[in-house]
N, C-alpha and C. Protein backbone atom coordinates (compact mmCIF):
# COMPACT_ATOMS: atom_id res chain seq x y z
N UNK A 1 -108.73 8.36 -68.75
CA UNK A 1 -108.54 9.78 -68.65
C UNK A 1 -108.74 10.38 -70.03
N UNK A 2 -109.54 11.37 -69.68
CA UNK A 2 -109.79 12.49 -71.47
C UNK A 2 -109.04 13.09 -71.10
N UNK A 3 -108.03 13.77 -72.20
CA UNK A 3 -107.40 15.26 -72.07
C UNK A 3 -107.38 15.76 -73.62
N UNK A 4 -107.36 17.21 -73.84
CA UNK A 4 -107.80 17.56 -74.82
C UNK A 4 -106.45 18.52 -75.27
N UNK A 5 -105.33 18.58 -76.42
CA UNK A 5 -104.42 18.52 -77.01
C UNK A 5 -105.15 20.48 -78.06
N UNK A 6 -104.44 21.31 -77.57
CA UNK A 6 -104.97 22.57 -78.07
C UNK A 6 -103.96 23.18 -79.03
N UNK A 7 -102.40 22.59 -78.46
CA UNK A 7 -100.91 23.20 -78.80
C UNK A 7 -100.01 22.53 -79.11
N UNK A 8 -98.87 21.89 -79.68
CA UNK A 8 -98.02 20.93 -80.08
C UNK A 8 -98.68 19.53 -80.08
N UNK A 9 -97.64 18.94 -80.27
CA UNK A 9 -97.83 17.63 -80.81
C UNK A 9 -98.45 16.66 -79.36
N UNK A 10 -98.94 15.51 -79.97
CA UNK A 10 -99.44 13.99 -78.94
C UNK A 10 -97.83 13.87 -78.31
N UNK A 11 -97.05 13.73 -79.54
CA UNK A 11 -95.88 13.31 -78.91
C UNK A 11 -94.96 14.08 -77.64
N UNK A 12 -95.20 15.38 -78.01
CA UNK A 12 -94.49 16.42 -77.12
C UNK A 12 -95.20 16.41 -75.92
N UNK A 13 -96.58 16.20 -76.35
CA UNK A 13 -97.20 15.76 -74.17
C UNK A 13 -97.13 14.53 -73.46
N UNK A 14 -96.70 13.53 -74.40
CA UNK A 14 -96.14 12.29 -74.09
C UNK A 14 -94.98 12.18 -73.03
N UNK A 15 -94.13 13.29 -74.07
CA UNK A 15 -92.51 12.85 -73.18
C UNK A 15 -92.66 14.29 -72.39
N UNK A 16 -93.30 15.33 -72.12
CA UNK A 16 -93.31 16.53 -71.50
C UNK A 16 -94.42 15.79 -70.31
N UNK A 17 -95.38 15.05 -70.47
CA UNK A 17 -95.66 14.09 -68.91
C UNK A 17 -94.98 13.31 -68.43
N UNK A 18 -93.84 12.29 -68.89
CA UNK A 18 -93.51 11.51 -68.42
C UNK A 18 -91.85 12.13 -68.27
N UNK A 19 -91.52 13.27 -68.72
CA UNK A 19 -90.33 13.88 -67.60
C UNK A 19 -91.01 14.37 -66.18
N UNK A 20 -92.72 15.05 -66.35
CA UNK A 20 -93.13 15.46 -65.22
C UNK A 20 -92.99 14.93 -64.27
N UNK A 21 -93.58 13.34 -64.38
CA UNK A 21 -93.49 11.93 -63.88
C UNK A 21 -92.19 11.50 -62.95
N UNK A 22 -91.27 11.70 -64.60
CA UNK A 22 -89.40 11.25 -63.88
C UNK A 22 -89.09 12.31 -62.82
N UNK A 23 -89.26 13.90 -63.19
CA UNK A 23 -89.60 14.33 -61.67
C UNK A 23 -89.65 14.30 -60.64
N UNK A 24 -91.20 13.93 -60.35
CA UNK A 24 -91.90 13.55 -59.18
C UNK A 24 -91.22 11.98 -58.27
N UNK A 25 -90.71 11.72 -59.27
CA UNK A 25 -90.11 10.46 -58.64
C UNK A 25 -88.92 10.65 -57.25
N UNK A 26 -88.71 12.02 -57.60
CA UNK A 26 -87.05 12.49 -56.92
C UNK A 26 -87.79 12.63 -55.49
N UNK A 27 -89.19 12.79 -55.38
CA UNK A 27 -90.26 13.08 -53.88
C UNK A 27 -90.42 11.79 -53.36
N UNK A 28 -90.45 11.00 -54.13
CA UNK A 28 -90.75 9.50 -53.30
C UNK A 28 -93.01 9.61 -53.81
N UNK A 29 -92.86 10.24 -54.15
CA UNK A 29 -94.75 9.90 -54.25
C UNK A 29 -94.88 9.27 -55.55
N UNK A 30 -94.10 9.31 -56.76
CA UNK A 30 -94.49 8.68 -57.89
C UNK A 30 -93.01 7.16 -57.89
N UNK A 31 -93.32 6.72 -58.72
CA UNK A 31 -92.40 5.49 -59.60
C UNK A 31 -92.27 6.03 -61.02
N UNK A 32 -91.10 5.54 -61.53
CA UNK A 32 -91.20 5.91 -63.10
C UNK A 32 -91.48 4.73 -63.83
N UNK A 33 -92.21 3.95 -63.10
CA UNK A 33 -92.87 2.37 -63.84
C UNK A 33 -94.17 3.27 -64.42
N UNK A 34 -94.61 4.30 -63.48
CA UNK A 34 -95.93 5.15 -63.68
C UNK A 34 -96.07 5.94 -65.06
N UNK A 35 -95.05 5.89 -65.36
CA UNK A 35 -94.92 6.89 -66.52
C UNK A 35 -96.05 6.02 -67.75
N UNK A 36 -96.13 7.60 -68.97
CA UNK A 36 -97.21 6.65 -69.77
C UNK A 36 -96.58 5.75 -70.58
N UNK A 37 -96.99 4.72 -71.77
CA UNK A 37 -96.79 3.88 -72.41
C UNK A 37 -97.36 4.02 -73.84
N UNK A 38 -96.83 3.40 -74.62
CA UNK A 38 -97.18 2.66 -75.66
C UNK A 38 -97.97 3.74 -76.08
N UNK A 39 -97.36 4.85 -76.68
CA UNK A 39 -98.67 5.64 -77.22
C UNK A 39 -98.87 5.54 -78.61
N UNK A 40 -100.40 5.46 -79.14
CA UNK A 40 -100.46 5.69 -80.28
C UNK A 40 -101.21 6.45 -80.79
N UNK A 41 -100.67 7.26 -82.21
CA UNK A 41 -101.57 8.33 -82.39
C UNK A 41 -102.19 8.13 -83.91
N UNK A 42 -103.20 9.21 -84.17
CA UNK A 42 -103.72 9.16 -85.48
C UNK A 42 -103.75 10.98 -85.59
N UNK A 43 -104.35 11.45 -86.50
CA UNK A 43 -103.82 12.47 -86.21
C UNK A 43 -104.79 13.65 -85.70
N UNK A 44 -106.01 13.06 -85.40
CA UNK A 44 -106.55 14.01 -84.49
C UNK A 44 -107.03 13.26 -83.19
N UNK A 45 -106.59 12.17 -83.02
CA UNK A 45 -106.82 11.55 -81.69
C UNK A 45 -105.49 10.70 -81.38
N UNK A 46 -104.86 10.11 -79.78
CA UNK A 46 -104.16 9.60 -79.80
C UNK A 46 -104.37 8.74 -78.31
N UNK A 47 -103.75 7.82 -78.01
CA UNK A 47 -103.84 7.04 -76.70
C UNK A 47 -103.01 6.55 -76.05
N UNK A 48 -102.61 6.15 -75.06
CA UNK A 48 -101.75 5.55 -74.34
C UNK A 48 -102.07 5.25 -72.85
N UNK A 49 -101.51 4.46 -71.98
CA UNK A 49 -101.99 4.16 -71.04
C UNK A 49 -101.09 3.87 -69.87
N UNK A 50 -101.16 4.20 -68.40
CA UNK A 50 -100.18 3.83 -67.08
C UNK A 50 -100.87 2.97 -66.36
N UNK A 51 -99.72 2.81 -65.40
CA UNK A 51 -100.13 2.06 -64.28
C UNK A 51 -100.11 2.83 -62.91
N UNK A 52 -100.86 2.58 -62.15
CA UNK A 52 -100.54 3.26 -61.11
C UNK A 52 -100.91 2.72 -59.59
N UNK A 53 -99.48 2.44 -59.06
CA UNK A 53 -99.37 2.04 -57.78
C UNK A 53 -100.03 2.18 -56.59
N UNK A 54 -100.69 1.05 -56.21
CA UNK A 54 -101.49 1.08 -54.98
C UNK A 54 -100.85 0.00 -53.99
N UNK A 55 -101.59 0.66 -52.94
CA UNK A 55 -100.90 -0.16 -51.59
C UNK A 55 -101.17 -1.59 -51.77
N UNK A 56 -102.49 -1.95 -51.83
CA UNK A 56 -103.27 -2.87 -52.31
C UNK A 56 -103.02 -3.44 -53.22
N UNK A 57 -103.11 -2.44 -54.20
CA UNK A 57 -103.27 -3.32 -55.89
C UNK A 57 -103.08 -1.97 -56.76
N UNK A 58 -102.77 -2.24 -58.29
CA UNK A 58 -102.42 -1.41 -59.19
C UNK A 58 -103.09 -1.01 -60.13
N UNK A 59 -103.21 -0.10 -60.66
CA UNK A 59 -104.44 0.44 -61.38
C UNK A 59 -104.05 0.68 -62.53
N UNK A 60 -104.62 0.39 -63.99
CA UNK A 60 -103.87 0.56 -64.99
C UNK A 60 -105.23 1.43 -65.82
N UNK A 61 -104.24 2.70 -66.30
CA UNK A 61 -105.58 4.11 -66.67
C UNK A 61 -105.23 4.40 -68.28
N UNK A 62 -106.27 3.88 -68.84
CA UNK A 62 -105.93 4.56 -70.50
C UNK A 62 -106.48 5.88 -70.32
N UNK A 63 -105.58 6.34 -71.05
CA UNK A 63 -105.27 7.88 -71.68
C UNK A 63 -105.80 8.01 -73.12
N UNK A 64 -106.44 8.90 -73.10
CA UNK A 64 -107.40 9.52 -74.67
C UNK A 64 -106.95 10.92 -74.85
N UNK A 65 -106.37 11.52 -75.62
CA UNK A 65 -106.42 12.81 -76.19
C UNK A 65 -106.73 13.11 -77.36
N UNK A 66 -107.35 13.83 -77.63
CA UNK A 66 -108.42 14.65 -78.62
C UNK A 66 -107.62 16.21 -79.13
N UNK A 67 -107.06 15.86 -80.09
CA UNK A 67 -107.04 17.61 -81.03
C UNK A 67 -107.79 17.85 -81.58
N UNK A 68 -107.53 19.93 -80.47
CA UNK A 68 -108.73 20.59 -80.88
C UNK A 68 -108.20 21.69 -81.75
């Protein structure tokens, strides 16, 4: 996943997605295993990466953000 960082910090969309995440969990459609991970930043790019639950099998999605 690209997403592109216009306003605060890597870190503040880190934990401002993964409350979104803790959230969604209260619906039964997400897990908070889903939440992101391990992020690391530099200071105009940063990364981290989830997993995400399938019936089947699990999908694990790195995350790229770019300050603009």
């Amino acid at each position: 996943m690209l997403g592109f960082v216009e306003d605060k910090s890597f870190a503040h969309w880190f934990c401002e997605i993964n409350k979104w995440i803790a959230n969604l969990t209260k619906f039964g459609n997400w897990k908070l295993s889903e939440s992101l991970k391990n992020l690391q930043q530099c200071k105009t790019y940063a990364k981290s990466y989830s997993s995400s639950h399938r019936p089947t099998d699990d999908l694990v999605l790195f995350h790229f953000w770019i300050k603009i």
